[in-house]
Structures are given as C-alpha cells and as structure tokens.
N, C-alpha and C. Protein backbone atom coordinates (compact mmCIF):
# COMPACT_ATOMS: atom_id res chain seq x y z
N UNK A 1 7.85 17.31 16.88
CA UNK A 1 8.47 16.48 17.89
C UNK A 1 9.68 15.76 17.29
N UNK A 2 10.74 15.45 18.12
CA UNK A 2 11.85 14.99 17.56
C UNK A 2 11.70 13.56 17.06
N UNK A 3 11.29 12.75 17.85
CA UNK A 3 10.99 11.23 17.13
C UNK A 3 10.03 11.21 15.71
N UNK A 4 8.75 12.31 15.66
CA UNK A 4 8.39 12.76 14.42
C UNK A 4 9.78 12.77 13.55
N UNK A 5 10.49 13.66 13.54
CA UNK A 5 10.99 14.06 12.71
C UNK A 5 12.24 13.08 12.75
N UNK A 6 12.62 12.30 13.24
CA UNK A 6 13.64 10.84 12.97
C UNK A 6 12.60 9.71 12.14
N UNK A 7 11.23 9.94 12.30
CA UNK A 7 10.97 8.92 11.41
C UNK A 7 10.48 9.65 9.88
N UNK A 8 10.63 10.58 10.25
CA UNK A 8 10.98 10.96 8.48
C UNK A 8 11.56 10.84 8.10
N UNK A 9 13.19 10.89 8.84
CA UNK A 9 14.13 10.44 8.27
C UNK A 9 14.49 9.56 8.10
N UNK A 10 13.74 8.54 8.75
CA UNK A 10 14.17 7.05 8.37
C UNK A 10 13.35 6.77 7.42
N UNK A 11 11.86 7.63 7.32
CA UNK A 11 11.06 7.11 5.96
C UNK A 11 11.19 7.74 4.58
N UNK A 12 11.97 8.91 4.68
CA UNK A 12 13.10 9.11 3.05
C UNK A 12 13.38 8.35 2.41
N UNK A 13 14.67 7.51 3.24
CA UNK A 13 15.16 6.70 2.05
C UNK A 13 14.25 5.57 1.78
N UNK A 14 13.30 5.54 2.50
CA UNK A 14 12.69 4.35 2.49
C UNK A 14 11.54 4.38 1.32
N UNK A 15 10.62 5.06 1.29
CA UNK A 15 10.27 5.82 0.19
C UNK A 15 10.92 6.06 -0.89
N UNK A 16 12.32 6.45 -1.09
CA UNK A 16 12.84 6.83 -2.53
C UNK A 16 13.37 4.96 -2.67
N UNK A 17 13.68 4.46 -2.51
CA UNK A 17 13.81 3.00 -2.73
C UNK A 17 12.60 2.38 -3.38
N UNK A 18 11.42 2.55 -2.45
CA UNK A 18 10.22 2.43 -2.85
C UNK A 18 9.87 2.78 -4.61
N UNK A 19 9.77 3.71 -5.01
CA UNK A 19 9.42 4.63 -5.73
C UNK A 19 10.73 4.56 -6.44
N UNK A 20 11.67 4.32 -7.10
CA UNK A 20 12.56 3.99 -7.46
C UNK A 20 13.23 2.77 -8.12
N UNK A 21 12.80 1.53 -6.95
CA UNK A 21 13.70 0.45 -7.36
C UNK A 21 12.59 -0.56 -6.38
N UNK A 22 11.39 -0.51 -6.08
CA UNK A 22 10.54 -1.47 -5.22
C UNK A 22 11.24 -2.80 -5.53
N UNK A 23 10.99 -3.79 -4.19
CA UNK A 23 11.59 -4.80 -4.64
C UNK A 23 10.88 -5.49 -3.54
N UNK A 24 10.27 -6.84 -3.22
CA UNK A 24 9.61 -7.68 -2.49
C UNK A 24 10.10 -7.29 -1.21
N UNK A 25 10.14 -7.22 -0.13
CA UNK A 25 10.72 -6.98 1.34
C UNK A 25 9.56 -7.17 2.64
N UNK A 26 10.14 -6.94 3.49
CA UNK A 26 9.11 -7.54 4.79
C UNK A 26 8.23 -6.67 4.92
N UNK A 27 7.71 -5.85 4.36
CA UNK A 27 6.30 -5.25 4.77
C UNK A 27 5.34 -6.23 3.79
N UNK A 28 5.88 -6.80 2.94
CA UNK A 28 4.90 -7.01 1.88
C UNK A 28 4.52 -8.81 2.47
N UNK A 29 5.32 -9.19 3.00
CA UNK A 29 4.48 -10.44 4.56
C UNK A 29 3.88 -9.98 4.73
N UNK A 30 3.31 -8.73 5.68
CA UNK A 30 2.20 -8.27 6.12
C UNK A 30 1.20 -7.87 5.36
N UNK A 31 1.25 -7.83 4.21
CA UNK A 31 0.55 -7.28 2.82
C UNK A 31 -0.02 -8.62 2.99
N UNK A 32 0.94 -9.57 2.21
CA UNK A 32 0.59 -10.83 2.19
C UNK A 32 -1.41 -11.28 3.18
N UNK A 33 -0.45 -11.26 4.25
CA UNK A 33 -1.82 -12.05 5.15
C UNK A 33 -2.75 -11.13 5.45
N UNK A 34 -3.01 -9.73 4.93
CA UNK A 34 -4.19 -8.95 5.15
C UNK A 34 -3.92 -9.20 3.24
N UNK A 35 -3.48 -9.96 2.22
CA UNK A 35 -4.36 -10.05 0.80
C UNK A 35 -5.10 -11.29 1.18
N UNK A 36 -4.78 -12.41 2.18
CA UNK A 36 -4.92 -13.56 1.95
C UNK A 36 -6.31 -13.61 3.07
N UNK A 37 -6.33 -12.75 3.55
CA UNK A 37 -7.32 -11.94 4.97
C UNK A 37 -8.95 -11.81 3.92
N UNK A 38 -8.12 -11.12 2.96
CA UNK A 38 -9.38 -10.56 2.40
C UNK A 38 -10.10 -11.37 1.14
N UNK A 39 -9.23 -12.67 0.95
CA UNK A 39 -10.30 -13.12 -0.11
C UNK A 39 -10.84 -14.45 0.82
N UNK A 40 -10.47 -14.10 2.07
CA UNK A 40 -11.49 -15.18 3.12
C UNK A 40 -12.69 -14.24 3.36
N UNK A 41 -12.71 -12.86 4.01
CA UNK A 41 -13.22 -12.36 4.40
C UNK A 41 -14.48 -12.24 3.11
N UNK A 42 -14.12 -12.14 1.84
CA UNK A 42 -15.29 -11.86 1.09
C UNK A 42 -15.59 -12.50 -0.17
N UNK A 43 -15.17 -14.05 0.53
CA UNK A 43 -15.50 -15.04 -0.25
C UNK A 43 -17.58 -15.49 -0.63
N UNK A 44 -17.75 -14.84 0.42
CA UNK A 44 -19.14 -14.41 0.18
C UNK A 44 -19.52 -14.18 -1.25
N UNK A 45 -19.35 -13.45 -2.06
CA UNK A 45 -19.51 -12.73 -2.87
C UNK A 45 -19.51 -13.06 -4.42
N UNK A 46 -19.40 -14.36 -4.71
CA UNK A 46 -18.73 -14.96 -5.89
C UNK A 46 -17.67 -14.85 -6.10
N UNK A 47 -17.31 -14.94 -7.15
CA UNK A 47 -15.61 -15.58 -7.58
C UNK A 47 -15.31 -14.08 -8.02
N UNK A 48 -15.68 -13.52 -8.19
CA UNK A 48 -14.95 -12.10 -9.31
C UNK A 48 -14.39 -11.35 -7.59
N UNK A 49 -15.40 -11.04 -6.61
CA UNK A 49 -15.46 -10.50 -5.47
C UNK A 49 -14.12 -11.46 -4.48
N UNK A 50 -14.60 -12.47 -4.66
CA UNK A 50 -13.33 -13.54 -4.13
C UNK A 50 -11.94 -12.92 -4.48
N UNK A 51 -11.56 -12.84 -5.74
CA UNK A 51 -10.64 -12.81 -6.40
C UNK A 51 -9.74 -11.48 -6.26
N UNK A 52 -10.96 -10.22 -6.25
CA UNK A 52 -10.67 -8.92 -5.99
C UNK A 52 -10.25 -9.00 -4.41
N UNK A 53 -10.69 -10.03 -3.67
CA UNK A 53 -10.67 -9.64 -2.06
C UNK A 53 -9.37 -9.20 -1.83
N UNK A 54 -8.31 -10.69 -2.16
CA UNK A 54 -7.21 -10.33 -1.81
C UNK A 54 -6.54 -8.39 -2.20
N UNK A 55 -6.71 -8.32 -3.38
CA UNK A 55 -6.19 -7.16 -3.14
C UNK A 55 -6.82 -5.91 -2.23
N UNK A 56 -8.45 -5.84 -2.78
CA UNK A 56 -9.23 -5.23 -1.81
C UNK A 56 -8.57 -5.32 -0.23
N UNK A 57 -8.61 -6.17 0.55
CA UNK A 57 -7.88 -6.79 1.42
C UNK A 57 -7.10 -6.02 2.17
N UNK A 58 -5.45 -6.27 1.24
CA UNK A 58 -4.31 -5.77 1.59
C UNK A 58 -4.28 -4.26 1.42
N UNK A 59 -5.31 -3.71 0.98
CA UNK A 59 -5.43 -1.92 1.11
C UNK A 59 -6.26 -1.27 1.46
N UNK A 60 -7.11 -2.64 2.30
CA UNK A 60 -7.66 -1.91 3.05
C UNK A 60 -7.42 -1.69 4.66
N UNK A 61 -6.36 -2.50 5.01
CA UNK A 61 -6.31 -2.41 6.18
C UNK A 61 -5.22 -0.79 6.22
N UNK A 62 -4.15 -0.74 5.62
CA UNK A 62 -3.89 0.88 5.80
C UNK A 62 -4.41 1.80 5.67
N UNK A 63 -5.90 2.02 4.55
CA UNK A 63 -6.35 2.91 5.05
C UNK A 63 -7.78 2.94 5.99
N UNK A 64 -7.79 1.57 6.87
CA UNK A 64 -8.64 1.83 7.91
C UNK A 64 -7.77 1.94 8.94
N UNK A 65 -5.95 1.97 8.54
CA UNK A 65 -5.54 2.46 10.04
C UNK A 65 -5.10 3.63 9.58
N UNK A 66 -5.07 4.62 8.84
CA UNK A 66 -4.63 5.95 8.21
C UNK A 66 -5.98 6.28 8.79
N UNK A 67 -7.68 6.22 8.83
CA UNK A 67 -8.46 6.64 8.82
C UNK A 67 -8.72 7.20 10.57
N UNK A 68 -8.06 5.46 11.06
CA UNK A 68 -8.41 5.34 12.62
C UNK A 68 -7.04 6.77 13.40
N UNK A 69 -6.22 7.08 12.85
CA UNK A 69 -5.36 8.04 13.47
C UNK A 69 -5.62 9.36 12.99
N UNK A 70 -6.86 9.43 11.88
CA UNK A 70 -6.73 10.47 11.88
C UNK A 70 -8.74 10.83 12.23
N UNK A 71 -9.47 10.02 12.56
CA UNK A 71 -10.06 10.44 13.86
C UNK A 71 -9.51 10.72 14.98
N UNK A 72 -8.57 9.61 15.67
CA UNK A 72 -7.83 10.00 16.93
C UNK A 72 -7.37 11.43 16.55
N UNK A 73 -7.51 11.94 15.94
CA UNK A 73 -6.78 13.64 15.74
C UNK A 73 -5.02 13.59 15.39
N UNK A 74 -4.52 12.13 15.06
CA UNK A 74 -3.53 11.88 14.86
C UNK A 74 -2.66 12.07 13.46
N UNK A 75 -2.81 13.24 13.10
CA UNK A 75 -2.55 13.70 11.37
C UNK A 75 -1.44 13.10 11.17
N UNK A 76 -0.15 13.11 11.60
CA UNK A 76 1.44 12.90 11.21
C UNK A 76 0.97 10.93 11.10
N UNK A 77 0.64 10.06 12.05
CA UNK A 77 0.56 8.91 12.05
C UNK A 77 -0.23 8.12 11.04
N UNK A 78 -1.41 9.18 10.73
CA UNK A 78 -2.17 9.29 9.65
C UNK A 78 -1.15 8.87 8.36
N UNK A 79 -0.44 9.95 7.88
CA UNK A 79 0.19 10.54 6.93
C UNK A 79 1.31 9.04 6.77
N UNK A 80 1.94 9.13 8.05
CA UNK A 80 2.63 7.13 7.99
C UNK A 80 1.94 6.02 7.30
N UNK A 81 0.62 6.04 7.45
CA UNK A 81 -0.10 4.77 7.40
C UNK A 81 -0.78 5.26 5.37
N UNK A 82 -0.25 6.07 4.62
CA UNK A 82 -0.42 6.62 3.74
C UNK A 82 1.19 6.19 3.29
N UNK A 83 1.70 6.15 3.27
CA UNK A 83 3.18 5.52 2.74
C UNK A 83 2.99 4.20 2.75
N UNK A 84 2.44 3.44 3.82
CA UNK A 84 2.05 1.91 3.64
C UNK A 84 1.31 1.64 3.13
N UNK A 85 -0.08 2.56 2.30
CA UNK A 85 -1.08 2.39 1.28
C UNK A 85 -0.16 2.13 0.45
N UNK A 86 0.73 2.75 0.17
CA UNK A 86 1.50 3.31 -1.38
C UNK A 86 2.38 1.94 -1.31
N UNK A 87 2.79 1.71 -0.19
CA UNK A 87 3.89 0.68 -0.34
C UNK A 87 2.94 -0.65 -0.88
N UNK A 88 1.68 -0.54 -0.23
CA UNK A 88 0.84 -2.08 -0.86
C UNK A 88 0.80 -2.09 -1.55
N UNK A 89 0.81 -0.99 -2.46
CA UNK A 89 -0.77 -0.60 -3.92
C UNK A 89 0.83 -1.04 -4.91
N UNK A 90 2.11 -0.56 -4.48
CA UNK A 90 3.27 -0.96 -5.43
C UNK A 90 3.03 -2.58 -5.17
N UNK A 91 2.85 -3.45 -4.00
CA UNK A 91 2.96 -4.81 -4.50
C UNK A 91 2.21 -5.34 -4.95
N UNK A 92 0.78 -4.46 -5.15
CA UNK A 92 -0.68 -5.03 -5.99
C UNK A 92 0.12 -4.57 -7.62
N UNK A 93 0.64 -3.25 -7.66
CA UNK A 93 1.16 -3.11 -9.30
C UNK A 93 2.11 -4.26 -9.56
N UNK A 94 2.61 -4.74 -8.56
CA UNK A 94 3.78 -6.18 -9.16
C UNK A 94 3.06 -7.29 -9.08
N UNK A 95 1.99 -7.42 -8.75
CA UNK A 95 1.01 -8.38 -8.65
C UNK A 95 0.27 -8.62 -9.94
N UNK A 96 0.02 -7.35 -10.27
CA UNK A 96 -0.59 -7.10 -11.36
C UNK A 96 -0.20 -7.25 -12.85
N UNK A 97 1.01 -6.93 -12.75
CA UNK A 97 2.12 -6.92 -13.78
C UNK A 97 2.66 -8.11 -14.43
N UNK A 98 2.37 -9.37 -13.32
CA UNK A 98 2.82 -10.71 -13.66
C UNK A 98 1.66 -11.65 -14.10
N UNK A 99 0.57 -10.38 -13.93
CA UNK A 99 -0.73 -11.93 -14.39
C UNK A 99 -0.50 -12.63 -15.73
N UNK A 100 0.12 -12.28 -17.01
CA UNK A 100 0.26 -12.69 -17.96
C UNK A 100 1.69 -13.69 -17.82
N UNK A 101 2.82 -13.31 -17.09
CA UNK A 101 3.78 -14.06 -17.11
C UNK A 101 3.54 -15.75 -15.57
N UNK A 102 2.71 -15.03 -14.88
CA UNK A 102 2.79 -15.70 -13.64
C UNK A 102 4.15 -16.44 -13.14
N UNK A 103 5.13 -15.69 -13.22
CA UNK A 103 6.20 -16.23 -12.50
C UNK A 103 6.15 -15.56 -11.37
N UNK A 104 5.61 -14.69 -10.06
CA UNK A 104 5.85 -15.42 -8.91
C UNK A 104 4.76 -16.17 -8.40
N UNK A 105 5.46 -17.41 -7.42
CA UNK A 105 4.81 -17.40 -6.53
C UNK A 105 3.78 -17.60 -6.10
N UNK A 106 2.93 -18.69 -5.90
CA UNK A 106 1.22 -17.74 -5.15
C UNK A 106 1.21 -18.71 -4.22
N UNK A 107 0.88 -18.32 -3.05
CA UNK A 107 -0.12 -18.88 -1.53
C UNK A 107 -0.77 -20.36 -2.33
N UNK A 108 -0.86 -21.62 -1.33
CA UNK A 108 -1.63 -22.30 -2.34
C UNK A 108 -1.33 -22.96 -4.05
N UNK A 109 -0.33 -21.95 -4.80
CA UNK A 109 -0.02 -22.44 -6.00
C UNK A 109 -1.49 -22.39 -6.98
N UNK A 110 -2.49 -21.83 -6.55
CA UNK A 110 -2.97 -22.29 -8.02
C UNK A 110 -3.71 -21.16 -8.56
N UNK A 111 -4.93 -20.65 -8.75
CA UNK A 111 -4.72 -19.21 -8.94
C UNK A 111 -4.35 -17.60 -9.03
N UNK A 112 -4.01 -17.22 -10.26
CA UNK A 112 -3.36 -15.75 -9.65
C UNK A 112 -4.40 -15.03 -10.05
N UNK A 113 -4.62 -14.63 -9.33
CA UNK A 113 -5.99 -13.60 -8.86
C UNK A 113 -6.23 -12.40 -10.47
N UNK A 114 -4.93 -11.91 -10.58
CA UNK A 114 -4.88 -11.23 -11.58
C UNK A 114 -5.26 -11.72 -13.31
N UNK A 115 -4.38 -12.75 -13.26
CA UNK A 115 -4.68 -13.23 -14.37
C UNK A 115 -5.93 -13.19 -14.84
N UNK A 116 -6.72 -14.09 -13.30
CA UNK A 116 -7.99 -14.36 -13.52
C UNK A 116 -9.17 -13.47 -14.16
N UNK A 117 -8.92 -12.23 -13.04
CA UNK A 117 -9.36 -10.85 -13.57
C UNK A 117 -8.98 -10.46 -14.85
N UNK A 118 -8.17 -10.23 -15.49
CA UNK A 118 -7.49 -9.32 -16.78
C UNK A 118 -8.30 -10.22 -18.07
N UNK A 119 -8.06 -11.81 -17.68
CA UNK A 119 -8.34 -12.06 -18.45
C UNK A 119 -10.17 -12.13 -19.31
N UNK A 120 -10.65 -12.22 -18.00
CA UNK A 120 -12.37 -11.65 -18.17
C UNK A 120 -12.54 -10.91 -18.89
N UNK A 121 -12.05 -9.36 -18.54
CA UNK A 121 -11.88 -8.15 -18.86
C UNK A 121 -11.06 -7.77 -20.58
N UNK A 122 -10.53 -8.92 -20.92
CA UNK A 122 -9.58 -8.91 -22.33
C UNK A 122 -8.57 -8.08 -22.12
N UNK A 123 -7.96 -7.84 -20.76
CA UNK A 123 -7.08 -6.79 -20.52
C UNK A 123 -5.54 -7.13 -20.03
N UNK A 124 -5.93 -8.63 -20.26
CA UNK A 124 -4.41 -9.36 -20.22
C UNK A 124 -3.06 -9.23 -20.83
N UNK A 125 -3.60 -8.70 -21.81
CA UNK A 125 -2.04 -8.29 -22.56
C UNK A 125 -1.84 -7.42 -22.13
N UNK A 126 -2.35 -6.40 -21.37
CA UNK A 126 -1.78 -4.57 -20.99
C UNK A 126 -1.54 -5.06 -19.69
N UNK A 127 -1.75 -6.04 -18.84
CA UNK A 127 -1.12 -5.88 -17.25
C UNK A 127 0.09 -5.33 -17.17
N UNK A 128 0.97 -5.34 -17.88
CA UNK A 128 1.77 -4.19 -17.56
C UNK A 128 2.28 -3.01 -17.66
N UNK A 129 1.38 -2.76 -18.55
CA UNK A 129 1.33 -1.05 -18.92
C UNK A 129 0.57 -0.61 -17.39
N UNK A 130 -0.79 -1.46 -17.11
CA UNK A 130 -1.60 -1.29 -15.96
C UNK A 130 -0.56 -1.23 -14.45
N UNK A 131 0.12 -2.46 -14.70
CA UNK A 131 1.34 -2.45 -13.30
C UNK A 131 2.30 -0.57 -13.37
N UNK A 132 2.59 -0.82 -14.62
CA UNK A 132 3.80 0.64 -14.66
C UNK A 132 2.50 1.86 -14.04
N UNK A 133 1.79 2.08 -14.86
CA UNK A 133 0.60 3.17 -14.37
C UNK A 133 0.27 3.29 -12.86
N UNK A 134 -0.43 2.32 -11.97
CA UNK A 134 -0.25 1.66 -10.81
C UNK A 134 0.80 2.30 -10.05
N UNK A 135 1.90 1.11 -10.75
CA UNK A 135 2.88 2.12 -9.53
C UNK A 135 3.58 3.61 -9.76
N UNK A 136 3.18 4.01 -10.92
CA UNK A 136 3.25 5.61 -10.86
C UNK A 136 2.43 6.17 -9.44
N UNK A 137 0.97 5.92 -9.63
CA UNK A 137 -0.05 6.04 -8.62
C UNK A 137 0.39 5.91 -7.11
N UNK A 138 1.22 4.95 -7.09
CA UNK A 138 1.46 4.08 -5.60
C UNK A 138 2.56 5.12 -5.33
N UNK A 139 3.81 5.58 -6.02
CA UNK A 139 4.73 6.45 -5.97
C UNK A 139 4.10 7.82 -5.69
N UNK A 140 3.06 8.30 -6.75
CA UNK A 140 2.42 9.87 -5.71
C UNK A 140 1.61 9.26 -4.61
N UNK A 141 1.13 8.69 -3.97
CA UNK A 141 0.54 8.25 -3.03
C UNK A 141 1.69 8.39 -1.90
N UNK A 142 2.34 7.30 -2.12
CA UNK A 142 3.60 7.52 -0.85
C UNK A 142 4.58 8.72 -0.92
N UNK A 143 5.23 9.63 -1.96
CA UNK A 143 5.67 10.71 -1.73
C UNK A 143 4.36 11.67 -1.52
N UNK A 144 3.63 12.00 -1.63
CA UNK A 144 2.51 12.59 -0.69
C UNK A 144 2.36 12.48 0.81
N UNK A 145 2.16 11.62 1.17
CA UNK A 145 2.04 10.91 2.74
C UNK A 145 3.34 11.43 3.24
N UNK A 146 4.95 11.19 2.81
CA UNK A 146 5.71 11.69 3.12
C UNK A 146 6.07 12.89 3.37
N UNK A 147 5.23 14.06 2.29
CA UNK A 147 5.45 15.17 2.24
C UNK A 147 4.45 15.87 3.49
N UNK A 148 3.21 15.27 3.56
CA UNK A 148 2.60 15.60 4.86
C UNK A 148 2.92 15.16 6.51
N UNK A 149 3.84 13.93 6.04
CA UNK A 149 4.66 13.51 7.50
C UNK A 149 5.38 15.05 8.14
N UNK A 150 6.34 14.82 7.10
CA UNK A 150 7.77 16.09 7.06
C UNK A 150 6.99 17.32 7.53
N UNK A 151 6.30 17.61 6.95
CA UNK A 151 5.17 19.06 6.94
C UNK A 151 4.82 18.88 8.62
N UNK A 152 4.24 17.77 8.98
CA UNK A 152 3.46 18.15 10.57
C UNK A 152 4.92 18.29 11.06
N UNK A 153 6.07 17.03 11.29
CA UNK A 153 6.84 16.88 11.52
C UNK A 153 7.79 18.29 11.97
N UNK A 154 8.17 18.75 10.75
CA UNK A 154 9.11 19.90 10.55
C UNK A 154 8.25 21.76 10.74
N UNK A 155 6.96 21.11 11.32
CA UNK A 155 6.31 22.43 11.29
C UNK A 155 6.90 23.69 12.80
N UNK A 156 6.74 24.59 12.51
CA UNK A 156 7.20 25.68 13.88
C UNK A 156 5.81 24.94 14.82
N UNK A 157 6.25 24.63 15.69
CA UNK A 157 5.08 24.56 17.69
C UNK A 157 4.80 25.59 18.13
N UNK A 158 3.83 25.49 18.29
CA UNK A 158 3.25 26.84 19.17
C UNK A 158 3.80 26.82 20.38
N UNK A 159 4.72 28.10 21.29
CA UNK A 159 4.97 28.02 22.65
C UNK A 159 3.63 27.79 23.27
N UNK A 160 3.35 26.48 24.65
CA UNK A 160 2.56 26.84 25.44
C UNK A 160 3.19 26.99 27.09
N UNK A 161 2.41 26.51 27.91
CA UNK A 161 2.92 26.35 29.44
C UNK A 161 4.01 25.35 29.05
N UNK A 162 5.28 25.06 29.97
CA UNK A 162 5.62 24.36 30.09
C UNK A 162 5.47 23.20 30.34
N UNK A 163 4.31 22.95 30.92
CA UNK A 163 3.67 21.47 32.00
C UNK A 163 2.85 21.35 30.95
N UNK A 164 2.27 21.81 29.92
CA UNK A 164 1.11 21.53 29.07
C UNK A 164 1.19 20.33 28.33
C-alpha cells in the first residue's frame, strides 16, 4: 500500500539517525512516562524489581503494542512498533551508560535506577561497554523491524476483485 510504503520512507532516515548518531528527542517523552509507568506499576516487588520497573516499563509497552498488531493480523504495523522497541532499548543503553557518570537528569532528582543496579552487581565500571553493546542490540533490533516494514511494504499484491 502506498502510505505503507511513505512510512518507510519517512522511517529510513529516521532509523539511520537512530543507529548512527541517537540523540534524546520526543519519542523518548513517551519512553519517559511508560519508564516512570513502570516503576509505579511494580513497586510491589522490592527495590531491585522497583528499580528494574522503569526500564522493564518503557519496553514493554512496544512490545505489547508490536504483539497487539500482530494478533490483529497486522504484520507491517507490527514491524513499526519494533523500531520503537529499538528506539527505547537505545534510551535504556544511554540510560545505562551514565550510571557511573550520572550527568543526566532524573524525574524526581534522586535515584538513577542504573547506578543503583550496576552497582549491586560490581558492574559499575563497565556501564559503558554494557551501554555501547546495548545499543549495538537496539540498532539490529530497529534495522530489522525496518527491513520487515519495507519487505510487507514493497512486496508484489496479489490481483483480487476490484471491490475486494
């Protein structure tokens, strides 16, 4: 379908930016309040579970809407909501990356979730070998999703009835 295939093209460059040169931008608001979603939602759990929520959280809502379009039989919309995994999982790797420096930022001001974690774990000094690795991950994740957009997108249609 033609609007298929205009939002591939608008999700190219958008993706090679991604995967390239990521940089904070307005999807990652919406990241934001489904990370901040999820360490309400499973504050239940103790502090380690707390802490994980937020990110847990923010990745899980794309792929329970990647999951929900592709019951609806919706593969290409699917495959969209798989570029916005990738786009989170890059602001969990920049998330991740700063637990030792903590210069950005946090909701609140006072714990960074990461730190908190790494440092349990004695894995504080590598957060950013872990961030670079990460967003390798987050980069095949979203050029994947892209490549299956393009694919439904750019595929030959079967002729049917006209009225069909």
């Amino acid at each position: 379908m033609l609007w298929q295939r205009a939002l591939v093209a608008l999700a190219a460059p958008y993706v090679a930016w991604l995967v390239l040169a990521y940089d904070y931008h307005f999807l990652d608001g919406v990241n934001l309040a489904f990370h901040e979603a999820g360490h309400l939602f499973l504050s239940f759990g103790g502090r380690t579970l707390h802490m994980l929520g937020g990110t847990l959280g923010q990745l899980f809502f794309p792929a329970a809407c990647a999951a929900h379009f592709w019951r609806s039989e919706r593969p290409f919309e699917a495959a969209l909501m798989g570029v916005w995994g990738g786009e989170s999982l890059m602001n969990v790797a920049r998330y991740l990356g700063d637990a030792q420096a903590q210069a950005l930022p946090l909701v609140g001001g006072h714990i960074h979730d990461w730190h908190w974690l790494l440092s349990r774990l004695g894995l504080l000094p590598w957060c950013e070998g872990l961030a670079a690795a990460l967003h390798v991950a987050a980069s095949a994740l979203a050029l994947a999703a892209l490549v299956v957009a393009a694919r439904l997108a750019f595929a030959p249609r079967e002729e049917g009835p006209l009225l069909a």
